[in-house]
PDB file of N, CA and C in Angstrom:
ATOM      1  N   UNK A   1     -14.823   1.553  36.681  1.00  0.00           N
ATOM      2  CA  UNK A   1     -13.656   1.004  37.313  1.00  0.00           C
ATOM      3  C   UNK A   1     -12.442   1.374  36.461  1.00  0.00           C
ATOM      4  N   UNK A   2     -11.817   2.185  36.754  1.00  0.00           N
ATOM      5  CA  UNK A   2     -10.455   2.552  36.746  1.00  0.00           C
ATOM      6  C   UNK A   2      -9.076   2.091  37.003  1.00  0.00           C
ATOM      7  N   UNK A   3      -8.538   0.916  36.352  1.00  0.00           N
ATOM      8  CA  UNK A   3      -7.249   0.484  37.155  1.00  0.00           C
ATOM      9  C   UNK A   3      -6.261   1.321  36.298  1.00  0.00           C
ATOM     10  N   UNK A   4      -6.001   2.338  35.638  1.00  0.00           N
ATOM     11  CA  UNK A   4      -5.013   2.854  35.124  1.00  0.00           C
ATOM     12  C   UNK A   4      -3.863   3.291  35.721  1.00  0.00           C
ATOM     13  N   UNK A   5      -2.716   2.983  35.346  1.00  0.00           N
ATOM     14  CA  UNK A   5      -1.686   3.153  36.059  1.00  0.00           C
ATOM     15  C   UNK A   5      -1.471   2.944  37.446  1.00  0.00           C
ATOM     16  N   UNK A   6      -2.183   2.423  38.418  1.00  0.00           N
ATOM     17  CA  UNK A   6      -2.153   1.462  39.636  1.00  0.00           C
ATOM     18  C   UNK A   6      -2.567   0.419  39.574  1.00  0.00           C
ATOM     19  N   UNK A   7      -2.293  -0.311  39.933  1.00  0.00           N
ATOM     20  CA  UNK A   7      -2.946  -1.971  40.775  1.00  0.00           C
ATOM     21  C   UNK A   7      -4.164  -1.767  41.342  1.00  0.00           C
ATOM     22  N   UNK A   8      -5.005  -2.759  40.790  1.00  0.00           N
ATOM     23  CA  UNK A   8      -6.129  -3.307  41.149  1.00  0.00           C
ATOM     24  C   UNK A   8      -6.118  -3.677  42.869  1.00  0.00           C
ATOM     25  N   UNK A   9      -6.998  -3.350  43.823  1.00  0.00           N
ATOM     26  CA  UNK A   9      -6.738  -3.694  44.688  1.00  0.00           C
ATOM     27  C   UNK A   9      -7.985  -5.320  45.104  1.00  0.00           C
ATOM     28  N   UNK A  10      -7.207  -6.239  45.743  1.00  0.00           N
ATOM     29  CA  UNK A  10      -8.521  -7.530  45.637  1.00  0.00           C
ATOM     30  C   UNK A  10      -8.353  -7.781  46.927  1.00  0.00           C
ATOM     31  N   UNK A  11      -9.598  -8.057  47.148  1.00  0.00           N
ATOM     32  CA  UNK A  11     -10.488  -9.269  45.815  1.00  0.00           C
ATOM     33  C   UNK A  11     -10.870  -7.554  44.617  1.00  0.00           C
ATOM     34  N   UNK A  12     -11.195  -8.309  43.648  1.00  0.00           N
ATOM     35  CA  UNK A  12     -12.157  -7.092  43.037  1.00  0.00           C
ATOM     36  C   UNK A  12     -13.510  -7.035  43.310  1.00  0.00           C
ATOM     37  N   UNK A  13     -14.083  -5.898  43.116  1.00  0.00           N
ATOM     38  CA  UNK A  13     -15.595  -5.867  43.355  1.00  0.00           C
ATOM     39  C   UNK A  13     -16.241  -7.483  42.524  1.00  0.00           C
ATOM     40  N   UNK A  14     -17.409  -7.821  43.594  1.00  0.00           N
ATOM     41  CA  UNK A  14     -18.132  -8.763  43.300  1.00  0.00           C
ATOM     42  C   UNK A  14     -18.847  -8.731  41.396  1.00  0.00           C
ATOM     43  N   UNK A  15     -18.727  -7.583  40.740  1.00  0.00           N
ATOM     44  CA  UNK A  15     -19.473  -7.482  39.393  1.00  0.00           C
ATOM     45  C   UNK A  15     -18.459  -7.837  38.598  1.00  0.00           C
ATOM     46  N   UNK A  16     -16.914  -8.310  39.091  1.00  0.00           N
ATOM     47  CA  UNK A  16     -16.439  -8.671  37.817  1.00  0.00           C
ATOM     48  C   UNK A  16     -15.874 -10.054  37.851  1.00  0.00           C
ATOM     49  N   UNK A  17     -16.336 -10.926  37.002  1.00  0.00           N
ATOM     50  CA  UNK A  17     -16.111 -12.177  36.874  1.00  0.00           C
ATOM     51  C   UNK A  17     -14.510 -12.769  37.098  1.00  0.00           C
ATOM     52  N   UNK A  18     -14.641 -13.452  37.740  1.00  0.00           N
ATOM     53  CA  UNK A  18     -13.087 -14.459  38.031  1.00  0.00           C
ATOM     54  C   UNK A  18     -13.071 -15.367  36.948  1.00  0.00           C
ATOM     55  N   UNK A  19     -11.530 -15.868  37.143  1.00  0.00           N
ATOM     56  CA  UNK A  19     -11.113 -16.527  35.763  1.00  0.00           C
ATOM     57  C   UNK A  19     -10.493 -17.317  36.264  1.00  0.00           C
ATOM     58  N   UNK A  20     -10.332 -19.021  36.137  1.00  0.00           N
ATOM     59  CA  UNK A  20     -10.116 -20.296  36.755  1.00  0.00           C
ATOM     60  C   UNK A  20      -8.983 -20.614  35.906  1.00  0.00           C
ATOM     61  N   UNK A  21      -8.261 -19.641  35.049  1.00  0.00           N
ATOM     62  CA  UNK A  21      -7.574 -19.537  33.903  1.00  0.00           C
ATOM     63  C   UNK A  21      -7.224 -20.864  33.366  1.00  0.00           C
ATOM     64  N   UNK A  22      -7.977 -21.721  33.099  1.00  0.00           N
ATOM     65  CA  UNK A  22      -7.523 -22.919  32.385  1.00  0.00           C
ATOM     66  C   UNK A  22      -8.982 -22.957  31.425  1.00  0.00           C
ATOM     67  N   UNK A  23      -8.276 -23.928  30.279  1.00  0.00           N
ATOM     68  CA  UNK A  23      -9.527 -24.551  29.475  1.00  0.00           C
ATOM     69  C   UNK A  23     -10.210 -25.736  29.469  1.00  0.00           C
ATOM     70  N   UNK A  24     -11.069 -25.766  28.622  1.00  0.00           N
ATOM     71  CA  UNK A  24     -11.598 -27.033  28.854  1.00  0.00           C
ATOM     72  C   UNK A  24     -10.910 -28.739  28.618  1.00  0.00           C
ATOM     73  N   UNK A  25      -9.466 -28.408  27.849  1.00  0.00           N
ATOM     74  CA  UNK A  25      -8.229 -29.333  27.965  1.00  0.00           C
ATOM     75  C   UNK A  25      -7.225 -29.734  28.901  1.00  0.00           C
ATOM     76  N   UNK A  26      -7.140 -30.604  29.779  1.00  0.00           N
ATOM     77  CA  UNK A  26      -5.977 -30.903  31.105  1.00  0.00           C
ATOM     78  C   UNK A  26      -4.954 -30.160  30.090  1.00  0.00           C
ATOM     79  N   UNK A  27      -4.569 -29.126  31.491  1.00  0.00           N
ATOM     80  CA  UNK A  27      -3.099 -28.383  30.944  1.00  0.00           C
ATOM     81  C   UNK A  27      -3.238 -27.486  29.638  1.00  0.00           C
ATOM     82  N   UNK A  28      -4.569 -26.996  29.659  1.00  0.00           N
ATOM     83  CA  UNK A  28      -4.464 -26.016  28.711  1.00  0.00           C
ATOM     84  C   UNK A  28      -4.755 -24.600  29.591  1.00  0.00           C
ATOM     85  N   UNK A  29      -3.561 -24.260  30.277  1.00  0.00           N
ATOM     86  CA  UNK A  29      -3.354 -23.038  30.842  1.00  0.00           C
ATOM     87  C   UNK A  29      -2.744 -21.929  30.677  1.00  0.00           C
ATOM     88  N   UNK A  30      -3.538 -21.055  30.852  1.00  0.00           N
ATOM     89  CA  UNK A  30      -3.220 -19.461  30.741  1.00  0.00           C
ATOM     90  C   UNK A  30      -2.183 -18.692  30.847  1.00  0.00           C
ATOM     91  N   UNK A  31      -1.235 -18.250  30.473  1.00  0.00           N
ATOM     92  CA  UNK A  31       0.301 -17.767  30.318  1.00  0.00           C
ATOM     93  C   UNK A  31      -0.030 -16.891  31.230  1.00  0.00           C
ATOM     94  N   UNK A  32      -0.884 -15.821  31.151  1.00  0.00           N
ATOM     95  CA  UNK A  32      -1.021 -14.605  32.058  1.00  0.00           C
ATOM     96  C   UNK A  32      -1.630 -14.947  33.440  1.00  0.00           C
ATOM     97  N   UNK A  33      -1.994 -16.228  33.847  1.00  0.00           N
ATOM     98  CA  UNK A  33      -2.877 -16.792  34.992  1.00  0.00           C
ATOM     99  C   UNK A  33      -2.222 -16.146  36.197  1.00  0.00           C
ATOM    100  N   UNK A  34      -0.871 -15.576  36.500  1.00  0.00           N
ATOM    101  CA  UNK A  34      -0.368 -15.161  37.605  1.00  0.00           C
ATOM    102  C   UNK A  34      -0.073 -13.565  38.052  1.00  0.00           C
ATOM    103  N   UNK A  35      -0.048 -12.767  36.714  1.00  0.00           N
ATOM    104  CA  UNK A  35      -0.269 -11.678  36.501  1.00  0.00           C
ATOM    105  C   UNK A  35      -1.542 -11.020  36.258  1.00  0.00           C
ATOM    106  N   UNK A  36      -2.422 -11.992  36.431  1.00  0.00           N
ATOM    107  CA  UNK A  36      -4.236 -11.253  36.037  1.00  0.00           C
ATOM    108  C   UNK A  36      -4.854 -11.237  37.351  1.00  0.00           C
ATOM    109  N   UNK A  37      -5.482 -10.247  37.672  1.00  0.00           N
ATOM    110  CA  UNK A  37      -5.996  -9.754  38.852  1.00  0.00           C
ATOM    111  C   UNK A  37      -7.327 -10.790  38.884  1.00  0.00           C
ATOM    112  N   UNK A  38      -8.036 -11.041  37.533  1.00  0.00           N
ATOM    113  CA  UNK A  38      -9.581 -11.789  37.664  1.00  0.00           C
ATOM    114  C   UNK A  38      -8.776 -13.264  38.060  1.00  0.00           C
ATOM    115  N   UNK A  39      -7.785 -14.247  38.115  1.00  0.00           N
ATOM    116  CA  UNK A  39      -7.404 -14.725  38.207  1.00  0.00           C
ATOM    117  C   UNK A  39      -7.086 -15.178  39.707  1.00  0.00           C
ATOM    118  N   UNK A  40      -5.935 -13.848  40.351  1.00  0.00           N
ATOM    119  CA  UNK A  40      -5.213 -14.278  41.533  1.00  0.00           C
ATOM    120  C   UNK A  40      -6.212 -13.786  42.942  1.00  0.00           C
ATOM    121  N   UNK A  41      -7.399 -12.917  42.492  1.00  0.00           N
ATOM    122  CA  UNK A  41      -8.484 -12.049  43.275  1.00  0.00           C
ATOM    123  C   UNK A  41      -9.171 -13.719  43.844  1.00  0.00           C
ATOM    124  N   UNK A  42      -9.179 -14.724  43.349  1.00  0.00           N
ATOM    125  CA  UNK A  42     -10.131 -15.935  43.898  1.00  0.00           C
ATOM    126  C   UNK A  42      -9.481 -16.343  45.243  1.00  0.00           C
ATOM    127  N   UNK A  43      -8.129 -15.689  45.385  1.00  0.00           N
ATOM    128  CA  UNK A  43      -7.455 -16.260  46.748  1.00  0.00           C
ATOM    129  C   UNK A  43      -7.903 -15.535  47.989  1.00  0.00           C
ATOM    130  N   UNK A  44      -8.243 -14.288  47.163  1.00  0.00           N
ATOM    131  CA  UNK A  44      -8.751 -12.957  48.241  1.00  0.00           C
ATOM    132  C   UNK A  44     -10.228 -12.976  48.625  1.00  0.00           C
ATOM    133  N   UNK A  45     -10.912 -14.063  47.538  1.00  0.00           N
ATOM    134  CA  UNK A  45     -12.285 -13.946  47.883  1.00  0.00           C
ATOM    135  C   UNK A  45     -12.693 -14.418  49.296  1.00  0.00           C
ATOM    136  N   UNK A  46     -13.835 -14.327  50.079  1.00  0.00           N
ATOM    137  CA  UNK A  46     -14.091 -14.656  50.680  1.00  0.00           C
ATOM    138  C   UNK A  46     -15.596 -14.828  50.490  1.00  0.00           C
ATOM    139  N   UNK A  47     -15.613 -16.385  50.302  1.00  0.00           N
ATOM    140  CA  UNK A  47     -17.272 -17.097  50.054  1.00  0.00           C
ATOM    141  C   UNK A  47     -18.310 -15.747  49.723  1.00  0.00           C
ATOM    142  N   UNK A  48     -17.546 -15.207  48.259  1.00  0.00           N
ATOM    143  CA  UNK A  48     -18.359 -14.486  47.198  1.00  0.00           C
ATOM    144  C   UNK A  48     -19.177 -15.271  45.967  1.00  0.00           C
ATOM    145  N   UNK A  49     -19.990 -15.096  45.877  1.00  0.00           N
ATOM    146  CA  UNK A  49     -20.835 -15.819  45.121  1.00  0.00           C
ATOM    147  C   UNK A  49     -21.105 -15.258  43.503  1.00  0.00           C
ATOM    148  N   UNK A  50     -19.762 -15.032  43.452  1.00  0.00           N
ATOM    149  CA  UNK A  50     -18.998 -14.050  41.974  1.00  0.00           C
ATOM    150  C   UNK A  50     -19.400 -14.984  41.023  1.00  0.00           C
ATOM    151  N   UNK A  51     -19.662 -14.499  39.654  1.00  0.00           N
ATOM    152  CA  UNK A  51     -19.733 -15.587  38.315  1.00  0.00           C
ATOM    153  C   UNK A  51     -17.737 -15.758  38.126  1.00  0.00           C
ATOM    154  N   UNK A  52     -18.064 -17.319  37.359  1.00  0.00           N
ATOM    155  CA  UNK A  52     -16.268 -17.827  36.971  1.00  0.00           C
ATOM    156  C   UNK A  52     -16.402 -18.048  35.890  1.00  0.00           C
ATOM    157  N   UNK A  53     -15.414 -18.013  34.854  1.00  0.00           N
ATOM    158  CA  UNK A  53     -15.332 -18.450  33.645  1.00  0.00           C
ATOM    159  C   UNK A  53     -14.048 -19.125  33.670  1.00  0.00           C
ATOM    160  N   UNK A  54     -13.932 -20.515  32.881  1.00  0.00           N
ATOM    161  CA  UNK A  54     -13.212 -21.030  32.909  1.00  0.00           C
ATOM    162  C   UNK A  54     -11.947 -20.486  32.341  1.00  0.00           C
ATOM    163  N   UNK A  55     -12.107 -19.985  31.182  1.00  0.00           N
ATOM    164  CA  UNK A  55     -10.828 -18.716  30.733  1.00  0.00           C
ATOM    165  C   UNK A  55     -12.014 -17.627  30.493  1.00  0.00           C
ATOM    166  N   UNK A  56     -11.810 -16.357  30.926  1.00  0.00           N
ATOM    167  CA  UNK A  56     -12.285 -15.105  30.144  1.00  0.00           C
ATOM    168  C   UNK A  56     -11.616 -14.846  29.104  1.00  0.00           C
ATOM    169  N   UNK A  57     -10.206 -15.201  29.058  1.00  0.00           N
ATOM    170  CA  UNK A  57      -9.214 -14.884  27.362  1.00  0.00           C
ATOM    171  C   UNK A  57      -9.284 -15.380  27.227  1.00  0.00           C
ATOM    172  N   UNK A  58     -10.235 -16.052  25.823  1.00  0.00           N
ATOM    173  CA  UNK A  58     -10.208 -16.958  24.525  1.00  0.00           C
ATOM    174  C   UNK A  58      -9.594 -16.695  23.799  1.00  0.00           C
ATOM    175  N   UNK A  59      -8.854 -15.845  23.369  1.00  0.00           N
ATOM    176  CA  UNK A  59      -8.129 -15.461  22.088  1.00  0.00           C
ATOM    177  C   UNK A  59      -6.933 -14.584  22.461  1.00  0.00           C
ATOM    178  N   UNK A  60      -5.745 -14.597  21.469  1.00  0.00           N
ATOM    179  CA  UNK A  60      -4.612 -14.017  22.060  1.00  0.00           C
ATOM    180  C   UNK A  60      -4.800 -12.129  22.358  1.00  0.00           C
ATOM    181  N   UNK A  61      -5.805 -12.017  22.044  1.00  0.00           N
ATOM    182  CA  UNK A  61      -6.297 -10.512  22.280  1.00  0.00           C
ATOM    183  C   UNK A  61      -6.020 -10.162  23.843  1.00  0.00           C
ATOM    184  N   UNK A  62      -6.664 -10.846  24.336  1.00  0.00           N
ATOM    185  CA  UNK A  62      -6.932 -10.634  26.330  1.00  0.00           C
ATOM    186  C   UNK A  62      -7.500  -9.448  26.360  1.00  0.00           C
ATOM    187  N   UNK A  63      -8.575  -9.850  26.096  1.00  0.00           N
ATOM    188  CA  UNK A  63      -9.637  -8.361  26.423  1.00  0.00           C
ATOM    189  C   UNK A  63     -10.059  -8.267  27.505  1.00  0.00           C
ATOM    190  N   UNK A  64     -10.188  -9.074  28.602  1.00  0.00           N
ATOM    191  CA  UNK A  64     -10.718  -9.382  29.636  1.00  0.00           C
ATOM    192  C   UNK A  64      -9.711  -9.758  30.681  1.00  0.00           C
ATOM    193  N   UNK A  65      -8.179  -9.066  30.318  1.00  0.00           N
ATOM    194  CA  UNK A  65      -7.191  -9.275  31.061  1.00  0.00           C
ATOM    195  C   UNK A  65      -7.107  -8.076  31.781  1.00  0.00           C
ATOM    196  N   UNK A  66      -6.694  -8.032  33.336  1.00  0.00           N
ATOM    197  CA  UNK A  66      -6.760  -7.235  34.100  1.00  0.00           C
ATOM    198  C   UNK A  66      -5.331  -7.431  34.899  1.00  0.00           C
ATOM    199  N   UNK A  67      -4.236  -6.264  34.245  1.00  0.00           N
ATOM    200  CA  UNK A  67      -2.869  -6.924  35.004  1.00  0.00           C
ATOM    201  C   UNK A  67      -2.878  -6.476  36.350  1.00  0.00           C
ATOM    202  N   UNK A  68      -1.808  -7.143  37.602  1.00  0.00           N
ATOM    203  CA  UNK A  68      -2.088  -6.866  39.006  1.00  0.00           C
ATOM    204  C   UNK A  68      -1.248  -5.522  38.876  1.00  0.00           C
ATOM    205  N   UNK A  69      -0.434  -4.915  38.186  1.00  0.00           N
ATOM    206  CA  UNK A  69       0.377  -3.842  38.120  1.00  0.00           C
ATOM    207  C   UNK A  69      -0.677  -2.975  38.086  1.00  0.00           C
ATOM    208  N   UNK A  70      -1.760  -2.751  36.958  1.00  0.00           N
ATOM    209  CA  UNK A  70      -2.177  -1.716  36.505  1.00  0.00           C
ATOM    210  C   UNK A  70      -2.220  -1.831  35.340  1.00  0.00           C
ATOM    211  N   UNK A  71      -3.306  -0.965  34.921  1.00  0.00           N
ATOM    212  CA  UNK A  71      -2.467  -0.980  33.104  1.00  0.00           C
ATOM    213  C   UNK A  71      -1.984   0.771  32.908  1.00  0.00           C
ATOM    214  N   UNK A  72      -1.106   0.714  31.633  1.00  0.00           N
ATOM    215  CA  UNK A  72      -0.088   1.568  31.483  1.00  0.00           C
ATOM    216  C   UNK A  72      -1.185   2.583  31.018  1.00  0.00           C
ATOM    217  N   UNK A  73      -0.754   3.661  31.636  1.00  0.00           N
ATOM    218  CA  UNK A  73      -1.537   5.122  31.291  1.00  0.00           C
ATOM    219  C   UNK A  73      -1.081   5.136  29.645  1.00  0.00           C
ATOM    220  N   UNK A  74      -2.029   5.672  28.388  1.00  0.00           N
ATOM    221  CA  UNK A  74      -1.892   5.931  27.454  1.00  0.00           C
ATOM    222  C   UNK A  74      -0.814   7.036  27.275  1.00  0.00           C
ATOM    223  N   UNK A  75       0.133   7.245  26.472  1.00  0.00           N
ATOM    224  CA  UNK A  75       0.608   8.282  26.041  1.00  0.00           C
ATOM    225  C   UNK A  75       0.140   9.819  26.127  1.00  0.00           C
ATOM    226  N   UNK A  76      -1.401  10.078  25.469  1.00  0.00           N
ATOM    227  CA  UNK A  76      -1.794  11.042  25.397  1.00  0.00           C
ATOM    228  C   UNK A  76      -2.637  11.732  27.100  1.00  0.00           C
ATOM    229  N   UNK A  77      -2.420  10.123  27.838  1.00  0.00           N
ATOM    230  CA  UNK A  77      -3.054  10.451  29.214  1.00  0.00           C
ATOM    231  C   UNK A  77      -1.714  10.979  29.967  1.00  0.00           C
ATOM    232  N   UNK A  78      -0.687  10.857  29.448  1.00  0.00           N
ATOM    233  CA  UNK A  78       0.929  11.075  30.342  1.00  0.00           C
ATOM    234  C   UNK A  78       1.053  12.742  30.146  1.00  0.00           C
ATOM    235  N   UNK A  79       0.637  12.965  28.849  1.00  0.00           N
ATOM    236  CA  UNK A  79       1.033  14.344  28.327  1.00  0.00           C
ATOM    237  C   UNK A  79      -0.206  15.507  28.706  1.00  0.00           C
ATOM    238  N   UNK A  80      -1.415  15.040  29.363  1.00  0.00           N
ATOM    239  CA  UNK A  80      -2.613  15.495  30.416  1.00  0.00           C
ATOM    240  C   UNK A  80      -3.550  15.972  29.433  1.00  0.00           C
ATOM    241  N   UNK A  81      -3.392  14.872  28.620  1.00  0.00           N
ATOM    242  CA  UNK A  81      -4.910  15.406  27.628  1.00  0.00           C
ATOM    243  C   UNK A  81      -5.261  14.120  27.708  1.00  0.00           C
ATOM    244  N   UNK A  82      -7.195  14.184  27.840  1.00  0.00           N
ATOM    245  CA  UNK A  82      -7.424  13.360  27.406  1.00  0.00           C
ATOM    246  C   UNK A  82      -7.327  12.092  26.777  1.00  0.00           C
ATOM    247  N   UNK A  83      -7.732  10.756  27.163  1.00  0.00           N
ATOM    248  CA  UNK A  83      -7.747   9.835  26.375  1.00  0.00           C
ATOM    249  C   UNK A  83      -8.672   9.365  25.217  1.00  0.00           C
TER     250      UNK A  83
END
């Protein structure tokens, strides 16, 4: 799966987990919850029987963040070499 430099189109495929972007604290919510595709894809679902995680980003890393833009083609992917 490829979202580079386009938008994710949703729902996303059923193999990638949705994100309920909150924690296990009232009001401990996700800054990126409106810009993450695993996030806003639960509106698009239709009675998919997808795994959820209450946050997939635990840590300020967001490894498991999927923006609805796309993510930004690398530098060395702009200039047509390889990433």
């Amino acid at each position: 799966m490829n979202f580079t430099g386009t938008p994710p189109i949703l729902p996303l495929p059923e193999s990638v987990n949705r994100c309920l972007a909150h924690g296990e604290m009232k009001n401990e919510w996700c800054e990126r919850r409106y810009q993450c595709a695993c996030h806003e894809t639960i509106k698009h679902d239709r009675s998919l029987k997808t795994a959820t995680a209450y946050r997939k980003c635990t840590s300020d890393l967001y490894a498991a963040y999927i923006p609805l833009e796309g993510f930004q083609p690398c530098e060395e992917e702009e200039e047509g070499r390889p990433a």
